[in-house]
N, C-alpha and C. Protein backbone atom coordinates (compact mmCIF):
# COMPACT_ATOMS: atom_id res chain seq x y z
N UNK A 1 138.64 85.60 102.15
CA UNK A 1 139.20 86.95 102.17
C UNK A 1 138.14 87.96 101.75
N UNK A 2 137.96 89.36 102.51
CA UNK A 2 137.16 90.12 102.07
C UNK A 2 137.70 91.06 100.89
N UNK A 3 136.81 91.32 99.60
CA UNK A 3 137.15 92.17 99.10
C UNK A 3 137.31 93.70 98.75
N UNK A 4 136.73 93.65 100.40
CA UNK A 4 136.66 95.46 100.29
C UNK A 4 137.40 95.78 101.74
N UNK A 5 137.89 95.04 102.44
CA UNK A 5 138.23 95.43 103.37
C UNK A 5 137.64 95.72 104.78
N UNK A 6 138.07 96.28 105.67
CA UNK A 6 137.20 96.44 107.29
C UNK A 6 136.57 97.93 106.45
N UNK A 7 135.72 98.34 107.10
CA UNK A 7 134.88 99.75 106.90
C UNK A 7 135.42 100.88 107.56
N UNK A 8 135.69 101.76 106.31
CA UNK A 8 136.59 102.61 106.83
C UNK A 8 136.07 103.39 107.46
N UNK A 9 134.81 103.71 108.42
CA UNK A 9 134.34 104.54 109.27
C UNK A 9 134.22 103.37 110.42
N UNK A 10 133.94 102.53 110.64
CA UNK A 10 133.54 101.78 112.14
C UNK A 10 134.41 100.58 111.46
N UNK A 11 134.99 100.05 111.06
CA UNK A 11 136.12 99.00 111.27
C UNK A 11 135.04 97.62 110.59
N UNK A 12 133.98 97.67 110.86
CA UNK A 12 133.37 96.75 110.77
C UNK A 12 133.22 95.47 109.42
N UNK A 13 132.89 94.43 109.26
CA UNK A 13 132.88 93.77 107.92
C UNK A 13 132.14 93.83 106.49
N UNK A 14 132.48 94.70 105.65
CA UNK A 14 131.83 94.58 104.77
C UNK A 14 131.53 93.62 103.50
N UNK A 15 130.19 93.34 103.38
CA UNK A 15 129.90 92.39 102.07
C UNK A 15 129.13 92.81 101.51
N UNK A 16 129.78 91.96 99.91
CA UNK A 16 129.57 92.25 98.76
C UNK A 16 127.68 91.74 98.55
N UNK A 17 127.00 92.98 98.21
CA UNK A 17 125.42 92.55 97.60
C UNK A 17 125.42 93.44 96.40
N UNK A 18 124.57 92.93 95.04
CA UNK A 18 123.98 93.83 94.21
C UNK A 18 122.57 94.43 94.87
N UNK A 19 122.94 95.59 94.06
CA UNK A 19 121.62 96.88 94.25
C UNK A 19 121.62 97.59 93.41
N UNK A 20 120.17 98.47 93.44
CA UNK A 20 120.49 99.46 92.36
C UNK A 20 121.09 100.55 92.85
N UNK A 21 121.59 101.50 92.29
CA UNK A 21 122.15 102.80 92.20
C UNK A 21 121.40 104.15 91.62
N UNK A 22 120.89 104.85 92.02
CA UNK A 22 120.51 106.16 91.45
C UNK A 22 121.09 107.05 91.24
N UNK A 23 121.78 107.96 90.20
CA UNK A 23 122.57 108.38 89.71
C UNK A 23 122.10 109.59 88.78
N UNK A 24 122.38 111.15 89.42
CA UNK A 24 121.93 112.06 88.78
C UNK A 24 123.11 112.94 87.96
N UNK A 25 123.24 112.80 86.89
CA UNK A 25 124.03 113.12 85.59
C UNK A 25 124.02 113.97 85.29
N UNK A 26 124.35 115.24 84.69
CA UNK A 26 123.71 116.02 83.79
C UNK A 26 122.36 116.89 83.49
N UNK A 27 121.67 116.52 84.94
CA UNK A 27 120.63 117.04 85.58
C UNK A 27 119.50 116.26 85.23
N UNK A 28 120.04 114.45 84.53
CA UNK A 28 119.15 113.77 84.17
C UNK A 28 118.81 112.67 85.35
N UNK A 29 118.30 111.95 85.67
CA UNK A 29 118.28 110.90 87.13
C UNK A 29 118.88 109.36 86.24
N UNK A 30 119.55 108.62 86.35
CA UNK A 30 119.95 106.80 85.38
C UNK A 30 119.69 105.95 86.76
N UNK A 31 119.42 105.60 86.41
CA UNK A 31 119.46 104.08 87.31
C UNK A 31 119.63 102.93 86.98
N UNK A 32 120.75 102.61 87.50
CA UNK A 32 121.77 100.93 87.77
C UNK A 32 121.17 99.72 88.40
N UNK A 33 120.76 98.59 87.62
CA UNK A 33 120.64 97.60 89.18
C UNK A 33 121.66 96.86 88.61
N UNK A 34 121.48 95.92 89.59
CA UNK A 34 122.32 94.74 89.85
C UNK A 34 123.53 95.53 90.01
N UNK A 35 124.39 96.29 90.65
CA UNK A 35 125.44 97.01 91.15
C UNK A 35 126.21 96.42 91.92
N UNK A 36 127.22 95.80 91.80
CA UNK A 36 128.04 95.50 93.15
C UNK A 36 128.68 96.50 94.13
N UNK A 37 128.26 96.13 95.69
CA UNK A 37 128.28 97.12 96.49
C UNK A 37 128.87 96.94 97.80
N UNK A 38 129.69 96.89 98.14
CA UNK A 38 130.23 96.48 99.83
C UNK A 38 129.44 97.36 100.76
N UNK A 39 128.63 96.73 101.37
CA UNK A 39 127.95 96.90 102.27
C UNK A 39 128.23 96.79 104.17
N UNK A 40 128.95 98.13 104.66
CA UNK A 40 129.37 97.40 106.19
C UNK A 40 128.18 96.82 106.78
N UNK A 41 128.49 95.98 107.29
CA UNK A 41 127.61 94.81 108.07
C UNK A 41 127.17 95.79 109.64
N UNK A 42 128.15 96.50 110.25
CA UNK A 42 127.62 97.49 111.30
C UNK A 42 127.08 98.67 111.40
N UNK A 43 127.83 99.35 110.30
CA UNK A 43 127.18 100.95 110.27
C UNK A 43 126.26 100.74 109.15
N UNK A 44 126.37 100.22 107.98
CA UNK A 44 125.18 100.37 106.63
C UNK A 44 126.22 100.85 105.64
N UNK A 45 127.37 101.61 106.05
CA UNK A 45 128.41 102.33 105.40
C UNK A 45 128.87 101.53 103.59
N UNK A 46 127.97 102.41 102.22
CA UNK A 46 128.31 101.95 101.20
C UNK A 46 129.80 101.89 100.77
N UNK A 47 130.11 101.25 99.46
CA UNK A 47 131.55 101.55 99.26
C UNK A 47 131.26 100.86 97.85
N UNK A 48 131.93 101.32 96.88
CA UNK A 48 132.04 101.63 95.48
C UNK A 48 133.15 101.37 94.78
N UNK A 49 133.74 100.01 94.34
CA UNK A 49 135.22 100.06 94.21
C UNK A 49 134.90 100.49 92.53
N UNK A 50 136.19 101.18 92.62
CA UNK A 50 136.54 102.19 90.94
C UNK A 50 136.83 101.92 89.86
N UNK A 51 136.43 100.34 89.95
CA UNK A 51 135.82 99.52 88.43
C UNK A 51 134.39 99.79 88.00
N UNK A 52 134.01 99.50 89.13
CA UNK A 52 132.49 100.27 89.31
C UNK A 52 132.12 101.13 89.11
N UNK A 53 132.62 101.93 89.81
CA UNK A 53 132.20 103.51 89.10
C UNK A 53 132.97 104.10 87.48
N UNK A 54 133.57 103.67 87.51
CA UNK A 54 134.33 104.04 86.28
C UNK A 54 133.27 103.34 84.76
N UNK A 55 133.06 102.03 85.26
CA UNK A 55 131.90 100.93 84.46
C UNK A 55 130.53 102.27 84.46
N UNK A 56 130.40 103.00 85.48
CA UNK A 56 129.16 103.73 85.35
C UNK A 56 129.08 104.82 84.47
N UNK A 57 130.38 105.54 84.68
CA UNK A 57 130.65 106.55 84.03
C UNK A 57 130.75 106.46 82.52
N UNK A 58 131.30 105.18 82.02
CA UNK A 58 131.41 105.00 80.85
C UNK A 58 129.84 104.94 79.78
N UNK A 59 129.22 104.19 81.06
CA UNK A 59 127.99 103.76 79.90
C UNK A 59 127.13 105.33 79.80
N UNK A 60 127.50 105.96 80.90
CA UNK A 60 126.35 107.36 80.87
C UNK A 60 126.86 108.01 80.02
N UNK A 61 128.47 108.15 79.57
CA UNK A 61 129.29 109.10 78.48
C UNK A 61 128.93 108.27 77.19
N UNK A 62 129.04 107.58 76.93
CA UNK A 62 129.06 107.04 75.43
C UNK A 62 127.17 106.72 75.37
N UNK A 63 126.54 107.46 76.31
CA UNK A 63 125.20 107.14 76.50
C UNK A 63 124.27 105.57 75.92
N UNK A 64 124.41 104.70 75.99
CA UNK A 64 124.88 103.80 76.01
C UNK A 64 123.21 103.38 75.33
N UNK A 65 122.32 102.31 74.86
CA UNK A 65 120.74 102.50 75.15
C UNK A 65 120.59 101.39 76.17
N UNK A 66 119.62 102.28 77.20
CA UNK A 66 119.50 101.38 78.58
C UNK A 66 118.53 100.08 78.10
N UNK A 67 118.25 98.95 79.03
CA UNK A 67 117.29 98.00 79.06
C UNK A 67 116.43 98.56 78.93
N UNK A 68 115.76 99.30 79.54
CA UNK A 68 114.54 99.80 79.57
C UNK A 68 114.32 101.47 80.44
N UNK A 69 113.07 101.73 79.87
CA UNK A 69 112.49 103.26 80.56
C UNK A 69 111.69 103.40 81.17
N UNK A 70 111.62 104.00 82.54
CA UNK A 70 110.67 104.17 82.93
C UNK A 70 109.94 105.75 83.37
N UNK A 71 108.97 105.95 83.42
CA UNK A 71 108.76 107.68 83.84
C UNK A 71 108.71 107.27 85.58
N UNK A 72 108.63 108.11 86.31
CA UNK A 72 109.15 108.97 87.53
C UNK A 72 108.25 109.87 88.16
N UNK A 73 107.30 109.65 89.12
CA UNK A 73 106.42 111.01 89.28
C UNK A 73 107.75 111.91 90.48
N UNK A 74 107.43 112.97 90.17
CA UNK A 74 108.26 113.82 90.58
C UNK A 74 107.08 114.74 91.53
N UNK A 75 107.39 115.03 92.92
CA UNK A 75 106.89 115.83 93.78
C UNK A 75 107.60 117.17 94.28
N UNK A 76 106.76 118.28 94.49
CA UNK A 76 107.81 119.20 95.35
C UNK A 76 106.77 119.22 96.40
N UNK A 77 108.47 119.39 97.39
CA UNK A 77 107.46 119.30 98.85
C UNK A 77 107.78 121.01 99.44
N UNK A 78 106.64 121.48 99.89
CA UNK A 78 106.86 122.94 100.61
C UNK A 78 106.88 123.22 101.69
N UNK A 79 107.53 124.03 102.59
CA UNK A 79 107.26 123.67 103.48
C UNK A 79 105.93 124.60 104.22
N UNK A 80 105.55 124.28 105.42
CA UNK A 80 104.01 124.86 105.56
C UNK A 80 104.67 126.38 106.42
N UNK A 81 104.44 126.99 106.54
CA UNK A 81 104.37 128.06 107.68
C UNK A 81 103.98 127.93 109.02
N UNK A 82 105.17 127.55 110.29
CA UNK A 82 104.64 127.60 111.35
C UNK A 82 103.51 128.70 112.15
């Protein structure tokens, strides 16, 4: 039995893989791995069941201390003038 169901944009089969998640908070960036994620098998179409997200929300509110830190180079891109 699937646990997420057909994909609610193209019908198609989705399965369950961990991944990470990037997640911008508070104008801060967190990042999740190992995430469970239904993945449609036809379109790519993610899906997020609301244990999950709720599990996310919690650890970012009670700010939780992550495994680990990492820094981030950050770019701005401009655009050129045709």
């Amino acid at each position: 039995m699937n646990k997420y169901g057909d994909c609610y944009y193209c019908g198609g089969f989705v399965r369950e893989i961990n991944t990470s998640r990037e997640i911008w908070w508070k104008g801060n960036l967190y990042i999740f791995e190992k995430v469970p994620v239904g993945v449609c098998q036809q379109c790519g179409e993610k899906v997020l069941k609301p244990k999950v997200a709720k599990d996310i929300d919690s650890v970012l509110k009670e700010k939780s201390i992550p495994q680990r830190i990492i820094q981030v180079p950050v770019y701005e891109y401009e655009m050129a003038a045709v």
